[in-house]
Structure formats: structure tokens, C-alpha cells
C-alpha atoms as a PDB file:
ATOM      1  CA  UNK A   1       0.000   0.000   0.000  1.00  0.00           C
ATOM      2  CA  UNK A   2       1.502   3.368  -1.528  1.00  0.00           C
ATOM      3  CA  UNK A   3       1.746   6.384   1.114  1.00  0.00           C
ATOM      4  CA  UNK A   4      -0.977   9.129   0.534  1.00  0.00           C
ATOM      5  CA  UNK A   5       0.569  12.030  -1.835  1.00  0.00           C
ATOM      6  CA  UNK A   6      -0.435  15.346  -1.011  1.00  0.00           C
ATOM      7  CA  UNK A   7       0.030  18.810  -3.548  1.00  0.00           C
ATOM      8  CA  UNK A   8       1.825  21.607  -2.311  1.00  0.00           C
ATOM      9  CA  UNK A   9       3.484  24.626  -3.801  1.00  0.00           C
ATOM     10  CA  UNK A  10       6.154  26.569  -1.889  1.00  0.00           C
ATOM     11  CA  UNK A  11       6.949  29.920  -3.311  1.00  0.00           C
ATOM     12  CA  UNK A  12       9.977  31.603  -2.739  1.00  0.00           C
ATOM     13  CA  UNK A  13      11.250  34.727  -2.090  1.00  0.00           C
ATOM     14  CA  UNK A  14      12.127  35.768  -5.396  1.00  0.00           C
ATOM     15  CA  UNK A  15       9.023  34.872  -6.660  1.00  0.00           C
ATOM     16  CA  UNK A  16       9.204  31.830  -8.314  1.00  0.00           C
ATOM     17  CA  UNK A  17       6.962  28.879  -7.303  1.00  0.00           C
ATOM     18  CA  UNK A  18       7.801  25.085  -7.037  1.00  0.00           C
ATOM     19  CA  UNK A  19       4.502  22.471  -7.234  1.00  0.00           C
ATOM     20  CA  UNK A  20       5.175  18.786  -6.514  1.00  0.00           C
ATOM     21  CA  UNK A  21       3.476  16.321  -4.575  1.00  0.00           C
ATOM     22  CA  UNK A  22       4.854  14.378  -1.111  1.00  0.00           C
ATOM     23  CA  UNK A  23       4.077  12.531   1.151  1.00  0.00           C
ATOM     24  CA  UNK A  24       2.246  13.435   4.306  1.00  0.00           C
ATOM     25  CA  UNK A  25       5.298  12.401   6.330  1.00  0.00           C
ATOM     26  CA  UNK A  26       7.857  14.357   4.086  1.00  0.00           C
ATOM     27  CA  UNK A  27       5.221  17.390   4.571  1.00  0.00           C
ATOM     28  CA  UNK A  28       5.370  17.219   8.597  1.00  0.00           C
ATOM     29  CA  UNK A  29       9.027  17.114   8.223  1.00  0.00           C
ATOM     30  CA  UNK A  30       9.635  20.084   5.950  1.00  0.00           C
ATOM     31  CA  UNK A  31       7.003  22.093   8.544  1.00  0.00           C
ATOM     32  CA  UNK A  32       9.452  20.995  11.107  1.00  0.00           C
ATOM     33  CA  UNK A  33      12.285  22.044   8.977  1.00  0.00           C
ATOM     34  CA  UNK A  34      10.443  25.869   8.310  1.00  0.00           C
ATOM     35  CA  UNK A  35       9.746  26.103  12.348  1.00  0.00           C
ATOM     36  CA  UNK A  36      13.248  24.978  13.164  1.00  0.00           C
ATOM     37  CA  UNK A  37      16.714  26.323  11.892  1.00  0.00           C
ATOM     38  CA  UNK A  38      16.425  28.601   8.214  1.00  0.00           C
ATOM     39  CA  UNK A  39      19.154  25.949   6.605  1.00  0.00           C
ATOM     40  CA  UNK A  40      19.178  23.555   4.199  1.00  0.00           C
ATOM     41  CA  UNK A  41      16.479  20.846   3.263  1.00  0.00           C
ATOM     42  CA  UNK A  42      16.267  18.098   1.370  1.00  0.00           C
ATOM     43  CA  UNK A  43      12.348  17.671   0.460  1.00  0.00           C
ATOM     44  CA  UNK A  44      11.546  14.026  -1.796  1.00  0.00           C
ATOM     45  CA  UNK A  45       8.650  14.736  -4.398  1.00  0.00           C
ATOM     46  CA  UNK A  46       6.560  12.354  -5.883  1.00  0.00           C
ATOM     47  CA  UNK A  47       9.186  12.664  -9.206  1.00  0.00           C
ATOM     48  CA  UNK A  48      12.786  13.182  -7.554  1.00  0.00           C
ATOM     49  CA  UNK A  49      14.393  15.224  -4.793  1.00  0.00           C
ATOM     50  CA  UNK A  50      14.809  18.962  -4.130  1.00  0.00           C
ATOM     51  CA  UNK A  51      17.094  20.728  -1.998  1.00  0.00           C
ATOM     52  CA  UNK A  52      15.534  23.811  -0.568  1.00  0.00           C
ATOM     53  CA  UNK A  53      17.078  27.122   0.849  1.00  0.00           C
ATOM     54  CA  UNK A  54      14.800  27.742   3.745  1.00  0.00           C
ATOM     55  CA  UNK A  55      15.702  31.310   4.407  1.00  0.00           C
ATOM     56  CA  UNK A  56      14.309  31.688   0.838  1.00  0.00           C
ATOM     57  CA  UNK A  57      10.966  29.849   1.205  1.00  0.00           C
ATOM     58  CA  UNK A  58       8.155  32.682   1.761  1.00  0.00           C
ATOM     59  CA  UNK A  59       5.087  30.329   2.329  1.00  0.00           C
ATOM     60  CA  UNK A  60       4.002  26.314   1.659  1.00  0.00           C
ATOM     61  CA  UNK A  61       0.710  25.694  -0.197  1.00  0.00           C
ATOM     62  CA  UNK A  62      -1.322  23.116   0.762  1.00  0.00           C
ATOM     63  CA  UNK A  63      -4.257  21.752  -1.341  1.00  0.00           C
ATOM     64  CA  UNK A  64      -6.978  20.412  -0.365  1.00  0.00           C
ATOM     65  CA  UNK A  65      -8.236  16.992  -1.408  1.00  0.00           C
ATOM     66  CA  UNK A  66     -12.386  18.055  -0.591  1.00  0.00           C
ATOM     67  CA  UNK A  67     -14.322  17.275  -3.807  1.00  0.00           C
ATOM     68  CA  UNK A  68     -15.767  20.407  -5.988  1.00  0.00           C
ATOM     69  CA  UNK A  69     -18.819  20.373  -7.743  1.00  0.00           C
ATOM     70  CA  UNK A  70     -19.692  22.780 -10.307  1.00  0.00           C
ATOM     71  CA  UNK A  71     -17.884  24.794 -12.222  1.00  0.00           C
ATOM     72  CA  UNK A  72     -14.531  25.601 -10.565  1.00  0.00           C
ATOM     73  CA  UNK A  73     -14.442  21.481 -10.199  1.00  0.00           C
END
């Protein structure tokens, strides 16, 4: 049985934006990461690994999985 994937997008301070999708351990961790120290952090998405300058991330979007009807769906 596969670990549940969850999308996020983490946007930077520069602007640029980074979508992937991880696991809701490797999520926890990287929140522990952003709380803790503003070093270095290796974060595993669903296809490959980033390394991520904390002191550069300006905020962590996480979707929701709640179905949508209508026409936003």
C-alpha cells in the first residue's frame, strides 16, 4: 500500500513557485524544517528530490483533497 501524496506549492522569495506532490510524512518534516533552523532541506517529491534554501521559502501551499462540484471542479 503506496503512502498518501499530497500537492503543495512553496513559493519563494524571489518569486518563483515550485509544485510537486509528497508525502504526508515528508510534509510534517519540511514544517518541522520551516519552524526549526532557516538551513538547508532536502524535500523528496513524488518525481525526484529537491534541496531547498529555507531562508528563501516565503510560504508552503497546501491543497486540499475536498471534492468540488460545479464549475470551478
Amino acid at each position: 500500500m503506496s503512502a498518501k501524496l499530497v500537492k503543495l506549492t512553496i513559493a519563494f522569495a524571489g518569486g518563483q513557485l515550485l509544485a510537486g506532490r509528497v508525502t504526508e510524512d515528508d510534509l510534517r518534516m519540511l514544517r518541522a524544517a520551516l519552524a526549526g533552523d532557516r538551513g538547508v532541506h532536502e524535500l523528496a517529491l513524488e518525481d525526484g528530490t529537491v534541496t531547498l534554501d529555507l531562508a528563501q521559502v516565503a510560504y508552503v501551499r497546501v491543497d486540499s483533497d475536498e471534492p468540488r462540484v460545479g464549475f470551478g471542479a
